[in-house]
N, C-alpha and C. Protein backbone atom coordinates (compact mmCIF):
# COMPACT_ATOMS: atom_id res chain seq x y z
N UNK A 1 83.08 131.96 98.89
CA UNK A 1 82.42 130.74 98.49
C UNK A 1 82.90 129.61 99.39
N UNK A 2 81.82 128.59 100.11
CA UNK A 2 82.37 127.71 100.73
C UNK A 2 81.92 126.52 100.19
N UNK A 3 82.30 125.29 100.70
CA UNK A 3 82.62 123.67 99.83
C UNK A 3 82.10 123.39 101.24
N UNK A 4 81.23 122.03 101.81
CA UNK A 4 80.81 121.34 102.04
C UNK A 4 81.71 119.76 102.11
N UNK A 5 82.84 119.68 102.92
CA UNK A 5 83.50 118.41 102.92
C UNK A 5 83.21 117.82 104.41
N UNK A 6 83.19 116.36 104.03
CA UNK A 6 82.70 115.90 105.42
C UNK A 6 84.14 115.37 106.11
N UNK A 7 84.41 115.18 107.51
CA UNK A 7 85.65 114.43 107.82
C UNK A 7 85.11 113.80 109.17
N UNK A 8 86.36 112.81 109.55
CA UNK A 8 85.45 111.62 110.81
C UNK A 8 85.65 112.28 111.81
N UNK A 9 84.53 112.19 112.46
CA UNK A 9 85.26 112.23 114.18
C UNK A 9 84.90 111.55 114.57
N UNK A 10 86.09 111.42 116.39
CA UNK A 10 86.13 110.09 116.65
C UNK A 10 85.24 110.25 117.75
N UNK A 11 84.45 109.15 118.32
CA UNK A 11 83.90 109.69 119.40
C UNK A 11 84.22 109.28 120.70
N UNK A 12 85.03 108.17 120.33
CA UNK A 12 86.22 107.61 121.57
C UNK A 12 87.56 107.26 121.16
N UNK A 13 88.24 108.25 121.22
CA UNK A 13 89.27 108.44 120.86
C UNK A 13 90.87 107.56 121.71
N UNK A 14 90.32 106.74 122.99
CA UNK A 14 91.10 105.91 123.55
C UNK A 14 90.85 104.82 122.53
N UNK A 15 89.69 103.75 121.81
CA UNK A 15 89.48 103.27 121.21
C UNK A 15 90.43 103.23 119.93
N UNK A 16 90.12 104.35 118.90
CA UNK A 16 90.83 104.40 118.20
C UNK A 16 92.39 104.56 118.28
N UNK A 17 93.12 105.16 119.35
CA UNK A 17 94.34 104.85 119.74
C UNK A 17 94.52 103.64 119.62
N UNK A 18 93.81 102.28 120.40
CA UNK A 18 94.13 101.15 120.41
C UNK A 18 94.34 100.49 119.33
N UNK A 19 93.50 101.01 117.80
CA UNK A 19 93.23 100.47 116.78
C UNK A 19 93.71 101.00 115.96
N UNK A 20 94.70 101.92 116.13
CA UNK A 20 95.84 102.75 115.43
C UNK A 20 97.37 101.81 116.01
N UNK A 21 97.21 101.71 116.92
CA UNK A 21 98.15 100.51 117.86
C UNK A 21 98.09 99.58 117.52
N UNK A 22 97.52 98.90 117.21
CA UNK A 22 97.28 97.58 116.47
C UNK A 22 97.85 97.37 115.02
N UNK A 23 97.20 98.23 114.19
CA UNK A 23 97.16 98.49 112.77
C UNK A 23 99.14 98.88 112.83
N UNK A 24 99.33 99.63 113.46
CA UNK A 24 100.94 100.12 113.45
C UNK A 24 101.84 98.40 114.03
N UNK A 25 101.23 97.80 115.21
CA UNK A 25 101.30 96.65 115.48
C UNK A 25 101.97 95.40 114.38
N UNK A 26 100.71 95.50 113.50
CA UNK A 26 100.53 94.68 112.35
C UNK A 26 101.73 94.88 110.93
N UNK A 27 101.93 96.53 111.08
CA UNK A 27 102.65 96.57 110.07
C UNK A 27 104.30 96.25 110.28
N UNK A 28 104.29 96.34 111.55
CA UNK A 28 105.76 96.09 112.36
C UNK A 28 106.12 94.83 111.91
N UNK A 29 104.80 93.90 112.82
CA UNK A 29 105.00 92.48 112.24
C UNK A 29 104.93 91.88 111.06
N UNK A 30 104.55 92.26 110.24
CA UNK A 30 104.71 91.80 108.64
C UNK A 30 105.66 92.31 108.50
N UNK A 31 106.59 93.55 108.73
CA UNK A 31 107.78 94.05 108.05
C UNK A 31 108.40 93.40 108.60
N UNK A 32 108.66 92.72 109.74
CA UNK A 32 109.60 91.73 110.10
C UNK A 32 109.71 90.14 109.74
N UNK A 33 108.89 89.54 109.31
CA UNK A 33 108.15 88.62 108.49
C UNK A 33 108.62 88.89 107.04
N UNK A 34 108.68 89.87 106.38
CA UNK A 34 109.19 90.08 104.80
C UNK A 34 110.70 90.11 104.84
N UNK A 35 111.06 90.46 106.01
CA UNK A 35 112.84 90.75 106.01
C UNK A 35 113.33 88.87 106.30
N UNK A 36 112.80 88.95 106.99
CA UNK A 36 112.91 87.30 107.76
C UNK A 36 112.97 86.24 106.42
N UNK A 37 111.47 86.03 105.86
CA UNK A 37 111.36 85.53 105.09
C UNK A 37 111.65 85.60 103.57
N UNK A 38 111.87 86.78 103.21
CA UNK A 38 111.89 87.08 101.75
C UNK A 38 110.52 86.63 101.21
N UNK A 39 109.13 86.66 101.44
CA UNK A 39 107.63 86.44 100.50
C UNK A 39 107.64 88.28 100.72
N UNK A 40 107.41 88.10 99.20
CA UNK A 40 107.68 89.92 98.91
C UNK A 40 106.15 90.35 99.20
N UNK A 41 105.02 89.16 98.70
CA UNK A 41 103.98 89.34 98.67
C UNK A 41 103.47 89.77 99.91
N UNK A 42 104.01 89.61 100.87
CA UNK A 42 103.66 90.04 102.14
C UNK A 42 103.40 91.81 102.22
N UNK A 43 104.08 92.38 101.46
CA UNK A 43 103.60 93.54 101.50
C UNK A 43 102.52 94.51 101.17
N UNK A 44 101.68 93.45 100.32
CA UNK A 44 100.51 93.75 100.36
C UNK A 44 99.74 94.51 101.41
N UNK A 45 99.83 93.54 102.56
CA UNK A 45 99.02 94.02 103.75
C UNK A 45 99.11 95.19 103.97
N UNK A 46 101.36 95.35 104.25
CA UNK A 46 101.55 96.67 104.57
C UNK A 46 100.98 97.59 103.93
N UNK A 47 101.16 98.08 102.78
CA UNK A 47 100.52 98.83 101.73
C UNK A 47 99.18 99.16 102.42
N UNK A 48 98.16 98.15 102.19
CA UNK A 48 96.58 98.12 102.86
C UNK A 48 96.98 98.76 104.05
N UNK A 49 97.74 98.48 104.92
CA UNK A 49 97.99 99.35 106.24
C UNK A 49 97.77 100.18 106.58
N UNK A 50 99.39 100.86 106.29
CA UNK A 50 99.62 102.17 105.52
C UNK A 50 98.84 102.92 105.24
N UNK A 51 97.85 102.45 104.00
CA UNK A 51 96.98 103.38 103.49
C UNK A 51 95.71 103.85 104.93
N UNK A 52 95.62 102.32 105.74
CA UNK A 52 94.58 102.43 106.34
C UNK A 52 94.67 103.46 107.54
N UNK A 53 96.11 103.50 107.97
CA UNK A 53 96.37 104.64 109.05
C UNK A 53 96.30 105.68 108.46
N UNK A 54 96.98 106.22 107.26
CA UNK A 54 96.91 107.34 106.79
C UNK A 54 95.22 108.01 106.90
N UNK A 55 94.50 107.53 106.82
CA UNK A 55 93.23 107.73 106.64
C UNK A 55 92.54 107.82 107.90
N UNK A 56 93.01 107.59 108.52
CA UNK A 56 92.89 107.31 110.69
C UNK A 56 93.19 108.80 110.64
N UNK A 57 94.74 108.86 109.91
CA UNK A 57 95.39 109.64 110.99
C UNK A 57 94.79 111.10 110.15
N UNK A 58 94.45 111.39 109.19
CA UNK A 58 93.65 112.28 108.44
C UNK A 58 92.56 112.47 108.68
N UNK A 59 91.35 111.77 109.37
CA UNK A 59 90.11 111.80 109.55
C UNK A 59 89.58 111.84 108.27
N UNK A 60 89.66 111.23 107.40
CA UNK A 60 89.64 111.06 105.95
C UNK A 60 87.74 110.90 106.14
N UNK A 61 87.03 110.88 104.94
CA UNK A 61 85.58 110.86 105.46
C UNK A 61 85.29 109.05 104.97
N UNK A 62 86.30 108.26 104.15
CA UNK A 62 85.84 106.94 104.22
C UNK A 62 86.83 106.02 105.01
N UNK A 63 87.45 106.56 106.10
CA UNK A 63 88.46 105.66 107.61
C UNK A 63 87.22 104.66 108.13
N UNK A 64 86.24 105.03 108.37
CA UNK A 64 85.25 104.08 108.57
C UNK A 64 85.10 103.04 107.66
N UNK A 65 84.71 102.99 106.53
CA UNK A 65 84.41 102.25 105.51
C UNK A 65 85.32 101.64 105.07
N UNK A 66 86.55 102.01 105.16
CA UNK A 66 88.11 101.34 104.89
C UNK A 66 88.15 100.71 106.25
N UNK A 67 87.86 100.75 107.50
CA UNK A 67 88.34 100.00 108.41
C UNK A 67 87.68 98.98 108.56
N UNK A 68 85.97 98.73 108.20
CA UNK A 68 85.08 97.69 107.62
C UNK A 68 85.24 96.78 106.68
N UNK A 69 85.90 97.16 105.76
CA UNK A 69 86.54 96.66 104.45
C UNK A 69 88.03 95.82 105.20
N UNK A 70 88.67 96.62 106.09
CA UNK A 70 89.79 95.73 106.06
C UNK A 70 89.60 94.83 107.32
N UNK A 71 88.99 95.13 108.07
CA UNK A 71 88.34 93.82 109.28
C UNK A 71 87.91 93.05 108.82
N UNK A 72 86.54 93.23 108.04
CA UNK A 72 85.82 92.06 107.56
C UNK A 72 86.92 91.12 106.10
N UNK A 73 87.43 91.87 105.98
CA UNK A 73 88.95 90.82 104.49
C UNK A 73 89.84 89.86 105.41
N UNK A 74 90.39 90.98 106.45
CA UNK A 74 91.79 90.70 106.79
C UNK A 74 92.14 89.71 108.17
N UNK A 75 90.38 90.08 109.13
CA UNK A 75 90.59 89.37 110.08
C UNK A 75 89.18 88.55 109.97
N UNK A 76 88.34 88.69 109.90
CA UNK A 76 86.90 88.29 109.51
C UNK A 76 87.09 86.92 108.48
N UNK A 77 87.29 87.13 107.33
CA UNK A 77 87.48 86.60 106.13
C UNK A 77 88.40 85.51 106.28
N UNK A 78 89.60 85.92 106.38
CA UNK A 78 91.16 85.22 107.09
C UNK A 78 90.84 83.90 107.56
N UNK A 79 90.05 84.58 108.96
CA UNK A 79 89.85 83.86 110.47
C UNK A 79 89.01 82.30 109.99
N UNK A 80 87.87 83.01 109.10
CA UNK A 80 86.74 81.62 108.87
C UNK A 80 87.47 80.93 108.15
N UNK A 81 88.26 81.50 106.86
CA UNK A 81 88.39 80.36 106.39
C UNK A 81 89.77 79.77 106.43
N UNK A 82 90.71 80.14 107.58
CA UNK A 82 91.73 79.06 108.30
C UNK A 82 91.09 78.21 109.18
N UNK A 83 89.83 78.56 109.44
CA UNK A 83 89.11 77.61 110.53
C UNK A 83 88.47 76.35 109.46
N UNK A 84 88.01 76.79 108.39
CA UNK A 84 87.20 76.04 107.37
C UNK A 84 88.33 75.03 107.22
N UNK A 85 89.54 75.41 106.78
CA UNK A 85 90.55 74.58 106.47
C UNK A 85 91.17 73.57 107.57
N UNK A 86 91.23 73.93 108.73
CA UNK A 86 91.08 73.37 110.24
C UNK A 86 90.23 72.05 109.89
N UNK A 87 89.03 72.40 109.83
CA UNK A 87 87.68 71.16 110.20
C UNK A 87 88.05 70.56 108.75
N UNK A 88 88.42 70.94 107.17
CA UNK A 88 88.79 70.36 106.52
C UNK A 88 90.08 69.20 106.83
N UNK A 89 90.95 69.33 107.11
CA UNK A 89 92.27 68.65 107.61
C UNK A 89 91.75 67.69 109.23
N UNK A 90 90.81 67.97 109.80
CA UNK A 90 90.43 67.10 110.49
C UNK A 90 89.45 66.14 109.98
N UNK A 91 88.88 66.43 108.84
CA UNK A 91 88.08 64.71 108.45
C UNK A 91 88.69 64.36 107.14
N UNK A 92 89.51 65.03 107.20
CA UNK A 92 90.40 64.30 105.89
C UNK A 92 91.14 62.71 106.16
N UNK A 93 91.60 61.86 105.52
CA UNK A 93 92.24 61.07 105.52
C UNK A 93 93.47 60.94 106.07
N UNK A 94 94.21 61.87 105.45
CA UNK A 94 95.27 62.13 105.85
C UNK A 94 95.89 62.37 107.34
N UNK A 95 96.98 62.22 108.10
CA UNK A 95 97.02 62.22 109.39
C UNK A 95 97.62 63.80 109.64
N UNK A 96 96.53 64.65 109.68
CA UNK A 96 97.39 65.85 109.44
C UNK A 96 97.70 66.51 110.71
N UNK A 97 98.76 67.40 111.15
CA UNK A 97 98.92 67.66 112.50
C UNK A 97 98.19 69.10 112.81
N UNK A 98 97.55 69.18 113.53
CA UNK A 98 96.20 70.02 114.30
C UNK A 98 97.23 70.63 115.37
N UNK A 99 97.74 72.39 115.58
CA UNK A 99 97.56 72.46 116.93
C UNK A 99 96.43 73.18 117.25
N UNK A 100 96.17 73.03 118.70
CA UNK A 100 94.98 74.19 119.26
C UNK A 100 95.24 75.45 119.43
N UNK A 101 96.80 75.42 119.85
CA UNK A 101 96.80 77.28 119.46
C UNK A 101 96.36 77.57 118.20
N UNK A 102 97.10 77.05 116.93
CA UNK A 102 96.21 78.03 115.71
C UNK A 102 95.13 77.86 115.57
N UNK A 103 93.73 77.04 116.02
CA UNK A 103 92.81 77.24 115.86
C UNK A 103 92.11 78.43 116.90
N UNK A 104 92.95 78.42 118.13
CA UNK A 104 92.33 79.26 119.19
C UNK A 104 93.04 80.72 118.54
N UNK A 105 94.20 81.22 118.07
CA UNK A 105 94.31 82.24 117.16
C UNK A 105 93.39 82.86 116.16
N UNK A 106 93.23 81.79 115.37
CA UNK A 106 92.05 82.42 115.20
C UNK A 106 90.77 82.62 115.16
N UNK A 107 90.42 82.16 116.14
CA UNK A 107 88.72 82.16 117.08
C UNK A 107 89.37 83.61 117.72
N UNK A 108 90.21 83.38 118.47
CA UNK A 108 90.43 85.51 118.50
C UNK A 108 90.26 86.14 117.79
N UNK A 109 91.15 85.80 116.48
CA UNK A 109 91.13 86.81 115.65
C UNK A 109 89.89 87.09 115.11
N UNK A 110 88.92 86.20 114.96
CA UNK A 110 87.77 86.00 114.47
C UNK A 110 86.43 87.04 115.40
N UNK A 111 86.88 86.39 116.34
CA UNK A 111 86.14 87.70 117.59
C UNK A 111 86.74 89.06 117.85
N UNK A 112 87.53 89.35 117.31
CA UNK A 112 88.41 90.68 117.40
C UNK A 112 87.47 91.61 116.81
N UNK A 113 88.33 90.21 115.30
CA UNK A 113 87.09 91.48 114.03
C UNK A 113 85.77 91.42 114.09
N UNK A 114 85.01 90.55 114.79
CA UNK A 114 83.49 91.25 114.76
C UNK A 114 83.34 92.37 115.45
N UNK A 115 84.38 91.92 116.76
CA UNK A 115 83.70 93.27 117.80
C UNK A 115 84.22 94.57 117.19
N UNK A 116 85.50 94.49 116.41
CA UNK A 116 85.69 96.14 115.75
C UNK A 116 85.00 96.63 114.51
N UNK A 117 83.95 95.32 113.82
CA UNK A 117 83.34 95.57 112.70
C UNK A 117 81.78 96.47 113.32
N UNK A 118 81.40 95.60 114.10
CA UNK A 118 80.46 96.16 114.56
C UNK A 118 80.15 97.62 115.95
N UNK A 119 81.55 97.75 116.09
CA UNK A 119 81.63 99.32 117.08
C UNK A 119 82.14 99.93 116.38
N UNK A 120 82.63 100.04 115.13
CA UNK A 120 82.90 100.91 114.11
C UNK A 120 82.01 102.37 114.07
N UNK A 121 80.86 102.02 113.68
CA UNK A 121 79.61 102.80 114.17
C UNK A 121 79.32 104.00 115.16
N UNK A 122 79.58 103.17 116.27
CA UNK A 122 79.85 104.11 117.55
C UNK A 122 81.10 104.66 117.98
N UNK A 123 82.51 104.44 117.35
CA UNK A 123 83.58 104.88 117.09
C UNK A 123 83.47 105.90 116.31
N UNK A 124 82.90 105.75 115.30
CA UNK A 124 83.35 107.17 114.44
C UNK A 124 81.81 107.56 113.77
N UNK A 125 82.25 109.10 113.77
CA UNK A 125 80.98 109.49 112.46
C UNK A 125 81.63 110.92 111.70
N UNK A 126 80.70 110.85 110.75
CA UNK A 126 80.71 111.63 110.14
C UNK A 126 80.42 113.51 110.27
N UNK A 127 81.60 113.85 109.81
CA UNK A 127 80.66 115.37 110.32
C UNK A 127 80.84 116.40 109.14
N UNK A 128 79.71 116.89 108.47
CA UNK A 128 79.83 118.24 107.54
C UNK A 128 81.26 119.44 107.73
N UNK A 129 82.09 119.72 107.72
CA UNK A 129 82.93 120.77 107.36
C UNK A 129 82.96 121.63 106.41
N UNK A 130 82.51 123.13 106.87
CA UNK A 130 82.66 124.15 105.83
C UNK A 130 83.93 124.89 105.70
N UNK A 131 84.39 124.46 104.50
CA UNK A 131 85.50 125.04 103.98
C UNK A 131 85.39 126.03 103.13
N UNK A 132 86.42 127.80 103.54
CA UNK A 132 86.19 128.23 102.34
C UNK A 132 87.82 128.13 101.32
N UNK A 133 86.75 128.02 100.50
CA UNK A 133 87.73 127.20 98.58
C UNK A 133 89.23 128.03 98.79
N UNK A 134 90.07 127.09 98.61
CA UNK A 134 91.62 127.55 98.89
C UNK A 134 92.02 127.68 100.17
N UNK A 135 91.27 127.01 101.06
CA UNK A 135 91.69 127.28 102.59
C UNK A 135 91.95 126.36 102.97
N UNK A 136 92.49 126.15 104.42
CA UNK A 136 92.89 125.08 105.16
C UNK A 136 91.54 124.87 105.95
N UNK A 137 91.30 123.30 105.94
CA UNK A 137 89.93 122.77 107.34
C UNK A 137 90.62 123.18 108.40
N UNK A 138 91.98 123.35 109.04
CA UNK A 138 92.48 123.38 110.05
C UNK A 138 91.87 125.02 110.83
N UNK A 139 91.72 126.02 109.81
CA UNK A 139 91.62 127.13 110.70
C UNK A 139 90.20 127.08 110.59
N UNK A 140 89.31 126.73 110.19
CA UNK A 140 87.75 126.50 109.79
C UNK A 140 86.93 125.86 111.03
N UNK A 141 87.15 126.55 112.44
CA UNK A 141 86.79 125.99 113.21
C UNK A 141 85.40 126.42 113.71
């Protein structure tokens, strides 16, 4: 009897290196940021991380849909509205201090995550795997 499970493949696999590099990147730097600082809350992200490589590194069948989900939250989401808050603090009253690096941070970051929201697509797909029940996908070639 065989099962029908789907798992990702990648279809540019230098790509996803980079974005496994990154993601490992990210968790480095927040873990150094939580030790530094003591905001426990910071570990959130890691966690989200974590989970999100695990799922990379598994070819899990929703790594796509989790990596959409965490671009469009983490850098997408983030990005606009530190910028919103930017143009807020500039017509405010108040004399508030503006630099241009953090706004140009995140206009990167902001263009990062579109371009990995939208090659997501052509990065990865989906593929049917027949498994038979009690077996490993690994020898199921």
């Amino acid at each position: 009897m065989t099962e029908n499970n789907k798992t990702t493949v990648y279809k540019n696999k230098n790509a996803v290196f980079i974005l496994e590099c990154c993601i490992v990147a990210l968790v480095l730097w927040n873990l150094y940021n939580v030790f530094i600082t003591q905001k426990y809350m910071m570990l959130v992200p890691i966690v989200i991380q974590i989970a999100l490589l695990y799922l990379i590194f598994t070819k899990h069948r929703f790594a796509a849909t989790a990596i959409k989900i965490w671009v469009g939250i983490f850098f997408i989401g983030s990005s606009v509205l530190s910028l919103l808050g930017y143009i807020l603090k500039l017509f405010s009253t108040t004399n508030a201090s503006l630099t241009r690096i953090d706004i140009l941070v995140n206009v990167f970051l902001l263009i990062i995550g579109v371009v990995i929201f939208f090659s997501i697509k052509s990065l990865l797909k989906l593929k049917n795997v027949s498994t038979k029940k009690g077996g490993c996908r690994a020898y199921n070639r």
